[in-house]
PDB file of N, CA and C in Angstrom:
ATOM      1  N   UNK A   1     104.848  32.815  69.471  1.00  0.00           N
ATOM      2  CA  UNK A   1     105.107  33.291  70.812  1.00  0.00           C
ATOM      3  C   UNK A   1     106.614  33.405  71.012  1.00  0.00           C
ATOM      4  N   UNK A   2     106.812  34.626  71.549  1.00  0.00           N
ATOM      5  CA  UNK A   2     108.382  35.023  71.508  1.00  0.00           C
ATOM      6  C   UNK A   2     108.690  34.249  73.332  1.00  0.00           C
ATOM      7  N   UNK A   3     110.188  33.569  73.028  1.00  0.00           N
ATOM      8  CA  UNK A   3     110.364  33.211  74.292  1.00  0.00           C
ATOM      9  C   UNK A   3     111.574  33.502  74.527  1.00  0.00           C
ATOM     10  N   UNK A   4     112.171  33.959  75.880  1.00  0.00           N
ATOM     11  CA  UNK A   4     113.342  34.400  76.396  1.00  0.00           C
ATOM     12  C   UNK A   4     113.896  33.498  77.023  1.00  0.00           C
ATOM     13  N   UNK A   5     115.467  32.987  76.780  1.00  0.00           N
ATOM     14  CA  UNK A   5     115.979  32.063  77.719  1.00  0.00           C
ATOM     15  C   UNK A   5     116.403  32.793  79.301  1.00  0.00           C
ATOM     16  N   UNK A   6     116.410  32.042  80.375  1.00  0.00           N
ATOM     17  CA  UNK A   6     116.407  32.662  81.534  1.00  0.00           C
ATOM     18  C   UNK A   6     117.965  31.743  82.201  1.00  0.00           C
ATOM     19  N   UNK A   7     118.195  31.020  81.372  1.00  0.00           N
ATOM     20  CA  UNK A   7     119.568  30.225  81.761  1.00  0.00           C
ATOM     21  C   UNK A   7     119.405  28.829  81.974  1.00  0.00           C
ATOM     22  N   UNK A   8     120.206  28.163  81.619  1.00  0.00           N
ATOM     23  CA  UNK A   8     120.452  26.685  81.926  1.00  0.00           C
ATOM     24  C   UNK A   8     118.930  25.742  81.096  1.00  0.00           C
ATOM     25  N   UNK A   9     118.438  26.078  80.046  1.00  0.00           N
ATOM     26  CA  UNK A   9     117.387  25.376  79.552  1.00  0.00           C
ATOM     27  C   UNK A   9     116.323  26.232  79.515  1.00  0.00           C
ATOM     28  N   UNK A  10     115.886  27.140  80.165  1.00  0.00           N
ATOM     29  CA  UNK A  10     114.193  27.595  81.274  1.00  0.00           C
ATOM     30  C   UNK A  10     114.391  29.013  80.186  1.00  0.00           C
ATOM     31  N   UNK A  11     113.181  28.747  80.311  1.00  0.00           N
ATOM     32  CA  UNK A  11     112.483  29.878  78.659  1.00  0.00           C
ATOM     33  C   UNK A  11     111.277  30.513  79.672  1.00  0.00           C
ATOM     34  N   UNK A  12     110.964  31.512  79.229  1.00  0.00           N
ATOM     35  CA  UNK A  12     109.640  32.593  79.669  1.00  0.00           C
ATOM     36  C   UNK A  12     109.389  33.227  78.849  1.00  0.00           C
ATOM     37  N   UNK A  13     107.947  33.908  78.722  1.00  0.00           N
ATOM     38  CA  UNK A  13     107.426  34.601  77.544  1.00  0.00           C
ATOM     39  C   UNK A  13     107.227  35.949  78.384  1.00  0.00           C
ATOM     40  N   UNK A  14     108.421  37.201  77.646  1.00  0.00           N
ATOM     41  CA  UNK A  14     108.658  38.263  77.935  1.00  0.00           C
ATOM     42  C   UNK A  14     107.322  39.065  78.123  1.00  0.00           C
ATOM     43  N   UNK A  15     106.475  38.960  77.271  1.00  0.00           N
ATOM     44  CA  UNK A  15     105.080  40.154  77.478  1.00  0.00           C
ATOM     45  C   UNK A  15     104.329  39.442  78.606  1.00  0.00           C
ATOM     46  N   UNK A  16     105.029  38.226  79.673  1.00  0.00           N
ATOM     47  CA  UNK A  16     104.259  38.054  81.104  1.00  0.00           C
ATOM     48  C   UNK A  16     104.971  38.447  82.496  1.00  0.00           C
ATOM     49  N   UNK A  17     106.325  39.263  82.203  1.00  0.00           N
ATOM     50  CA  UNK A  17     106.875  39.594  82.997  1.00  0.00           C
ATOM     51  C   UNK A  17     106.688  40.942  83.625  1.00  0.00           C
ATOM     52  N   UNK A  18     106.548  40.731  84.852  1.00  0.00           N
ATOM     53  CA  UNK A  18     106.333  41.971  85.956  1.00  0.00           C
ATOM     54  C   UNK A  18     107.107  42.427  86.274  1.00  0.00           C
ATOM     55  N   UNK A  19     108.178  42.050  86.828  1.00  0.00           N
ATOM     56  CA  UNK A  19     109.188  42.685  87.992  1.00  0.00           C
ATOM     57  C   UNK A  19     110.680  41.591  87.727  1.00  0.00           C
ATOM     58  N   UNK A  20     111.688  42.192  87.495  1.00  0.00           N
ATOM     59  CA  UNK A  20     112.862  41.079  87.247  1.00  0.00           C
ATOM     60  C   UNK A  20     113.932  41.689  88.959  1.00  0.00           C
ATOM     61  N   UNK A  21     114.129  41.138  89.830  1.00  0.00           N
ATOM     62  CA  UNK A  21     114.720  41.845  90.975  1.00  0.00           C
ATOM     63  C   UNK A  21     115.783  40.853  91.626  1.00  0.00           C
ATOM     64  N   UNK A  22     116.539  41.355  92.193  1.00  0.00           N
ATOM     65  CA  UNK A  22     117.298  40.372  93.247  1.00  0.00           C
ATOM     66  C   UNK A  22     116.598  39.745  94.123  1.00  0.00           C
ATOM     67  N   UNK A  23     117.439  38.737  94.589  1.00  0.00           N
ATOM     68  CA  UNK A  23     116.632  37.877  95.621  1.00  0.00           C
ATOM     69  C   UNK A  23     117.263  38.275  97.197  1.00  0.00           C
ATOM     70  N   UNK A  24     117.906  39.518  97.421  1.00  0.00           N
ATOM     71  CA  UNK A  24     118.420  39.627  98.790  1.00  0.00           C
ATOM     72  C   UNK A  24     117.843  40.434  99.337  1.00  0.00           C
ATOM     73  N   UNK A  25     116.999  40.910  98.986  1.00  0.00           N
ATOM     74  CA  UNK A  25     115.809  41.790  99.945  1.00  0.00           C
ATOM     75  C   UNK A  25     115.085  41.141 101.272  1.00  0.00           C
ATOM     76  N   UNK A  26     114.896  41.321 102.262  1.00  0.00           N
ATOM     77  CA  UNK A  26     113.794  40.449 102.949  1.00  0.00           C
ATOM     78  C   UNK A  26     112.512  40.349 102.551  1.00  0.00           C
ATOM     79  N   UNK A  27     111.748  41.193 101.825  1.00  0.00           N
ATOM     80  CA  UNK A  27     110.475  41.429 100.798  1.00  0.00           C
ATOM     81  C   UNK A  27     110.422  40.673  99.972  1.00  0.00           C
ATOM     82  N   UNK A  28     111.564  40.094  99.090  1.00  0.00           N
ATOM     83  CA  UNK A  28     111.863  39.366  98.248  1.00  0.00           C
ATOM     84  C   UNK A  28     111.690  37.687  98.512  1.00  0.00           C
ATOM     85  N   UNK A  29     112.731  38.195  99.605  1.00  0.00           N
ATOM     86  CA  UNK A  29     112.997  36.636 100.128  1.00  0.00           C
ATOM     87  C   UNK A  29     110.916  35.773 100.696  1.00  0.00           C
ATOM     88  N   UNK A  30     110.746  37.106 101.553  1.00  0.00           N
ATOM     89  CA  UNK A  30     109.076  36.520 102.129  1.00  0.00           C
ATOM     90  C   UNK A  30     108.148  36.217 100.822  1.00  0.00           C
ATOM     91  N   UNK A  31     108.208  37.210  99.416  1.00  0.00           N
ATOM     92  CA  UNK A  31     107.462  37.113  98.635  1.00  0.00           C
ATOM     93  C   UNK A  31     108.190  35.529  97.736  1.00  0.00           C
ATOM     94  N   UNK A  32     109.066  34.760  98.175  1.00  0.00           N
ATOM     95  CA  UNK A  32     109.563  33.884  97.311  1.00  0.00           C
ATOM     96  C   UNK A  32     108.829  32.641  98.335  1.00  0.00           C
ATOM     97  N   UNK A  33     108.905  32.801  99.712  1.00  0.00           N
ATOM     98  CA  UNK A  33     108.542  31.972 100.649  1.00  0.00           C
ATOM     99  C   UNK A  33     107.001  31.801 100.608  1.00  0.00           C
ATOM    100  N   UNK A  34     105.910  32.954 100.202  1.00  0.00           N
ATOM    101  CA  UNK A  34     104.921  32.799  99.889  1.00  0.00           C
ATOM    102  C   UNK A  34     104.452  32.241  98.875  1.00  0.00           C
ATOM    103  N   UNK A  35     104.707  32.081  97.729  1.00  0.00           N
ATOM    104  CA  UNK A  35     104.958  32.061  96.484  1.00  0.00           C
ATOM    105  C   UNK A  35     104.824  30.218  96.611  1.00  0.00           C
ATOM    106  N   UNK A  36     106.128  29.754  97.234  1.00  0.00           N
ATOM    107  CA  UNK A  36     106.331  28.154  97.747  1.00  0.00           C
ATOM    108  C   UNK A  36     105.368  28.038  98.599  1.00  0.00           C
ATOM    109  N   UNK A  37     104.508  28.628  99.387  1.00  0.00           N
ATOM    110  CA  UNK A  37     103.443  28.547 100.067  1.00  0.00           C
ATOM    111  C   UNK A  37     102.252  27.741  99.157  1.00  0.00           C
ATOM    112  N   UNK A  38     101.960  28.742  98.003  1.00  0.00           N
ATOM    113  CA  UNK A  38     100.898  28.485  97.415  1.00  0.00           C
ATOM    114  C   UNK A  38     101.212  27.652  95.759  1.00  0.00           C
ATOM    115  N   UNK A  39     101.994  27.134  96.334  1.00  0.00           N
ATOM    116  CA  UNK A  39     102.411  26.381  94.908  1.00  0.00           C
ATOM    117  C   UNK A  39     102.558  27.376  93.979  1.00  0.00           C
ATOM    118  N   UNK A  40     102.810  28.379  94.034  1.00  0.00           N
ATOM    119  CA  UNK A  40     103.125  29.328  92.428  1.00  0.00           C
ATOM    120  C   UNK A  40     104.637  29.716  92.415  1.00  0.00           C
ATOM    121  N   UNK A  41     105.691  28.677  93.230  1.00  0.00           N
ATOM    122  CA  UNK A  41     107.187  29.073  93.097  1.00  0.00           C
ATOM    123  C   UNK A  41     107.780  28.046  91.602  1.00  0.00           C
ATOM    124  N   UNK A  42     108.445  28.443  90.813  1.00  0.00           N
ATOM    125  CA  UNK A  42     108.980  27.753  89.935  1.00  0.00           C
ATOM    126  C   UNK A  42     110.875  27.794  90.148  1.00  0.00           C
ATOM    127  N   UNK A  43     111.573  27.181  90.280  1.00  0.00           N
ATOM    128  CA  UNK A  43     112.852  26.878  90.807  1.00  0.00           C
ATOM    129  C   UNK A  43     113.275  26.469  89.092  1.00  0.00           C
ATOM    130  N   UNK A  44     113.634  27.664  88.804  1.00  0.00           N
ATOM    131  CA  UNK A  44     114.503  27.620  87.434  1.00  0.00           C
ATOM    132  C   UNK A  44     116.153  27.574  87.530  1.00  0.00           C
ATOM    133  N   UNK A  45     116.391  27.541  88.694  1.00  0.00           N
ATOM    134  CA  UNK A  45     118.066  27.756  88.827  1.00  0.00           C
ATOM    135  C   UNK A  45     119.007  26.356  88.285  1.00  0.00           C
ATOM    136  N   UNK A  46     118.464  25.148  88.657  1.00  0.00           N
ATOM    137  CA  UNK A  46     119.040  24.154  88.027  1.00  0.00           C
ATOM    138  C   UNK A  46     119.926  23.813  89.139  1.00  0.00           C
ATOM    139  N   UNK A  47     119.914  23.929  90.548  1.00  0.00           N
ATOM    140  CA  UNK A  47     120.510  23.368  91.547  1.00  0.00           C
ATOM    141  C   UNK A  47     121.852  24.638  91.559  1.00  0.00           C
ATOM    142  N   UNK A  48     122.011  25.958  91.328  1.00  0.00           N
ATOM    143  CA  UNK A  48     122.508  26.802  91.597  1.00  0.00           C
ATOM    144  C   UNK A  48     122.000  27.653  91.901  1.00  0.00           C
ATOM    145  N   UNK A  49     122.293  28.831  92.699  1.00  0.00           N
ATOM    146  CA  UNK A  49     122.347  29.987  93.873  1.00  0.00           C
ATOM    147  C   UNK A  49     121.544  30.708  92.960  1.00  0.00           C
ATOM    148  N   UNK A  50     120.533  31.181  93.897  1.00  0.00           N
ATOM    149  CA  UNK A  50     119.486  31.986  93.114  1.00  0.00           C
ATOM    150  C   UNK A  50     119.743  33.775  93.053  1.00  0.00           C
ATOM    151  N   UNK A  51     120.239  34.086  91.892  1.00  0.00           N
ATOM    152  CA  UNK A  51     120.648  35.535  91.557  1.00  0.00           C
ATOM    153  C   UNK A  51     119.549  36.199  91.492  1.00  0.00           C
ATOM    154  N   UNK A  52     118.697  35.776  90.771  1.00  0.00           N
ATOM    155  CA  UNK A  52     117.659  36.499  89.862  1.00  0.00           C
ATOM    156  C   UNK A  52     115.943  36.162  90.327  1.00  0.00           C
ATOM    157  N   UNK A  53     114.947  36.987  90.455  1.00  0.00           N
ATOM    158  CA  UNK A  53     113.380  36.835  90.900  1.00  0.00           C
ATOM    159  C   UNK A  53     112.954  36.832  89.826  1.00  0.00           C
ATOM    160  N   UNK A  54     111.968  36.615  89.052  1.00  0.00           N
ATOM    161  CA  UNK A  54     110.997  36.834  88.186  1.00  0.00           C
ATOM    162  C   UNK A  54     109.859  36.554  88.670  1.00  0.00           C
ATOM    163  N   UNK A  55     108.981  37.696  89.042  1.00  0.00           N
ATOM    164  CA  UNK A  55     107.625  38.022  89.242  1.00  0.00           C
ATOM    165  C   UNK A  55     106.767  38.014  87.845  1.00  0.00           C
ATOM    166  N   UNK A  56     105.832  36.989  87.531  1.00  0.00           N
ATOM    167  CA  UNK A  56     104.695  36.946  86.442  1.00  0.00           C
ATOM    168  C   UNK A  56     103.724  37.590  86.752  1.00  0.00           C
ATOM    169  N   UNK A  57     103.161  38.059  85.537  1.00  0.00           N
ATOM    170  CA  UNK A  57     101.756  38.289  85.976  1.00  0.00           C
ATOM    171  C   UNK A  57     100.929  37.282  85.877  1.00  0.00           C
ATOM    172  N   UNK A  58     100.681  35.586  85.905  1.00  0.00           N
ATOM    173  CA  UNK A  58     100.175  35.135  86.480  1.00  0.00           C
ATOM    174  C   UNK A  58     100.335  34.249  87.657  1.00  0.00           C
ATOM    175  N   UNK A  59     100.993  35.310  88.320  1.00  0.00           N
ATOM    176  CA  UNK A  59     101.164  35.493  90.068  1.00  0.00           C
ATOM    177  C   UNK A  59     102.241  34.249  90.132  1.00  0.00           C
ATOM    178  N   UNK A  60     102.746  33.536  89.303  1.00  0.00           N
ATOM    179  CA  UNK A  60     104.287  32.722  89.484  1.00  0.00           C
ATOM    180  C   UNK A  60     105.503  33.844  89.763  1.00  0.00           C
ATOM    181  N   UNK A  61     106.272  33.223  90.658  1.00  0.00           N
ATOM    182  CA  UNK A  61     107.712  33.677  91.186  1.00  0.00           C
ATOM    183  C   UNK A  61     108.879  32.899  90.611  1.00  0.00           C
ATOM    184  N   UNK A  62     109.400  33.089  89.745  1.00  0.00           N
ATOM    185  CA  UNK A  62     110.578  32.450  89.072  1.00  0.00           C
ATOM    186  C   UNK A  62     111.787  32.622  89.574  1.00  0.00           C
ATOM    187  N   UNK A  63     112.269  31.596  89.840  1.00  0.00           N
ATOM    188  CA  UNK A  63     113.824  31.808  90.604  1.00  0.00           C
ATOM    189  C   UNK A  63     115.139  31.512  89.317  1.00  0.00           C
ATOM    190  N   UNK A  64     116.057  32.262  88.981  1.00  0.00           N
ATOM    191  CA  UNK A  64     116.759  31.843  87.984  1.00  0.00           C
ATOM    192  C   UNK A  64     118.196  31.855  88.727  1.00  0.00           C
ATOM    193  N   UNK A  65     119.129  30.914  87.915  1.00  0.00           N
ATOM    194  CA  UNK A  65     120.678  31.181  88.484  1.00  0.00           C
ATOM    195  C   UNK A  65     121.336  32.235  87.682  1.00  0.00           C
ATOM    196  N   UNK A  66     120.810  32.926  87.016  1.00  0.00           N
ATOM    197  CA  UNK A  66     122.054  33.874  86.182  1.00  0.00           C
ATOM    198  C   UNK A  66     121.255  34.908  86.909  1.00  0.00           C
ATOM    199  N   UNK A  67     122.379  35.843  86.882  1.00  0.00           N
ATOM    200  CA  UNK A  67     122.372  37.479  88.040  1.00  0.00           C
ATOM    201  C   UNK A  67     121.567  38.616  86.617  1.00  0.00           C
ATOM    202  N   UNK A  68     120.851  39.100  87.432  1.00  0.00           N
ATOM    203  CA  UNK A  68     120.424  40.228  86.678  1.00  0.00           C
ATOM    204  C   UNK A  68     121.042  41.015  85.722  1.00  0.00           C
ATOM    205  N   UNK A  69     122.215  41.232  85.741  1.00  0.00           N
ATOM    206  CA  UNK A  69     122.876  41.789  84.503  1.00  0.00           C
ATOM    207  C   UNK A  69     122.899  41.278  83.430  1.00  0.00           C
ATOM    208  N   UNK A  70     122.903  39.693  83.571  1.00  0.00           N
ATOM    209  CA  UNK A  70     122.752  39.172  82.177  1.00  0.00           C
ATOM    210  C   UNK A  70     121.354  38.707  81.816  1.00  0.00           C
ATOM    211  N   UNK A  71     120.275  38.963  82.599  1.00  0.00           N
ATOM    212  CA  UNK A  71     118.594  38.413  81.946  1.00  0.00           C
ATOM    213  C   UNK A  71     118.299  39.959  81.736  1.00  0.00           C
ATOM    214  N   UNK A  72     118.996  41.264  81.879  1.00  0.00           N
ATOM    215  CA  UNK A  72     118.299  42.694  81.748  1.00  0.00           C
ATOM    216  C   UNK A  72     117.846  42.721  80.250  1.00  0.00           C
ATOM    217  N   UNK A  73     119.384  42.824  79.469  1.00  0.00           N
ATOM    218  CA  UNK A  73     119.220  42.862  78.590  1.00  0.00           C
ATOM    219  C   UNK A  73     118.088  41.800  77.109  1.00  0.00           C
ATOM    220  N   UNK A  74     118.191  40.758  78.147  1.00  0.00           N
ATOM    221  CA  UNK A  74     117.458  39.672  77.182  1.00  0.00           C
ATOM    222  C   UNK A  74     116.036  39.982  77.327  1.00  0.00           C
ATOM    223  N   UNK A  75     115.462  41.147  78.287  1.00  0.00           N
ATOM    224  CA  UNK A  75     114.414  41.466  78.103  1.00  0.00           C
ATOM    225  C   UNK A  75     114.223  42.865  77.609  1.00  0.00           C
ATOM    226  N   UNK A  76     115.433  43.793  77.157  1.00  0.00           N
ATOM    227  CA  UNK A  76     115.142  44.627  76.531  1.00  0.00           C
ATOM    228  C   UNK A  76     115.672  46.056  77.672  1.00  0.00           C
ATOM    229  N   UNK A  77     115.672  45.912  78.854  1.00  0.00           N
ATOM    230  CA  UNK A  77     116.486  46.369  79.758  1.00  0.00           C
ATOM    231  C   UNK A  77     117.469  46.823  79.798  1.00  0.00           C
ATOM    232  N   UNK A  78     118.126  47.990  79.648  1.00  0.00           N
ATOM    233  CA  UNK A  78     119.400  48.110  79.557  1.00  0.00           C
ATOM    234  C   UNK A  78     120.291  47.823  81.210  1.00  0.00           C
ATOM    235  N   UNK A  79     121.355  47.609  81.146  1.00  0.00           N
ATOM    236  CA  UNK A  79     121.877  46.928  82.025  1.00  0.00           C
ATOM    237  C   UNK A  79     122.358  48.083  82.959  1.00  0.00           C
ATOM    238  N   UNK A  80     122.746  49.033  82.737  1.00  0.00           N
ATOM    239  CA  UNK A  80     123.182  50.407  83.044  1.00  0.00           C
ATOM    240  C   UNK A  80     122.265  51.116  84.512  1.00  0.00           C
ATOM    241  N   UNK A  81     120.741  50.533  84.149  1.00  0.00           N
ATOM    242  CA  UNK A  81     119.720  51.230  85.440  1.00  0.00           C
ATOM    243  C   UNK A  81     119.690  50.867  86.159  1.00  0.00           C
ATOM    244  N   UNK A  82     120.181  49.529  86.013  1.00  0.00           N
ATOM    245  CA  UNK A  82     120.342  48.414  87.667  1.00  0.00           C
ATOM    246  C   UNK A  82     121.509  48.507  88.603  1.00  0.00           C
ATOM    247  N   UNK A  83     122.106  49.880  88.061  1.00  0.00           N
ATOM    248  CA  UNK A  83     122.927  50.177  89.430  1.00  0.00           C
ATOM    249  C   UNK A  83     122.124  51.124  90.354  1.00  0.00           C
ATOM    250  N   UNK A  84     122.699  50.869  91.430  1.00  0.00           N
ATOM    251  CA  UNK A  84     121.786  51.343  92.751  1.00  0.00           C
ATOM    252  C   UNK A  84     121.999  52.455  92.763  1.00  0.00           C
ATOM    253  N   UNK A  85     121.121  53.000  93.150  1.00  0.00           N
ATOM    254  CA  UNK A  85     121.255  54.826  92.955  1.00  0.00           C
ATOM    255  C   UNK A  85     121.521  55.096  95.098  1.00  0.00           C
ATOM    256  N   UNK A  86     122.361  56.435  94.968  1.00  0.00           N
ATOM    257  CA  UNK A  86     122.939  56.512  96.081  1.00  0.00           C
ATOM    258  C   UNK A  86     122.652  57.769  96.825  1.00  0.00           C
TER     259      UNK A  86
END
């Protein structure tokens, strides 16, 4: 089983990932608050500022401290599409 580091220790297995997004959306933020609702929030940041969402497909919400530019690529992502289109 291939596993991806997500920062500070916290590993995930890339073929369960859904959605990798910021956390400053209000959509984001409610889907992170739900998530801690139903026990399926995992707090991977390590007591730092949460950059990064990871949506599973088995319905866990992963919170990481490293910013999306640097988990894009570790999933194969090029880093380049995650600028905001205008």
């Amino acid at each position: 089983m291939e596993l991806v580091s997500i920062g500070f220790g916290g590993l995930v297995a890339p073929q369960r990932l859904v959605a990798l997004v910021s956390p400053d959306s209000a959509p984001v933020k409610r889907l992170i608050s739900e998530a801690r609702n139903r026990s399926m929030l995992i707090d991977a940041t390590f007591g730092r500022k949460t950059a990064a969402v990871l949506v599973m497909d088995s319905d866990h919400v992963i919170l990481s401290g490293l910013p999306l530019e640097k988990l894009a690529p570790r999933f194969g992502v090029d880093p380049t599409v995650l600028e905001e289109e205008t």
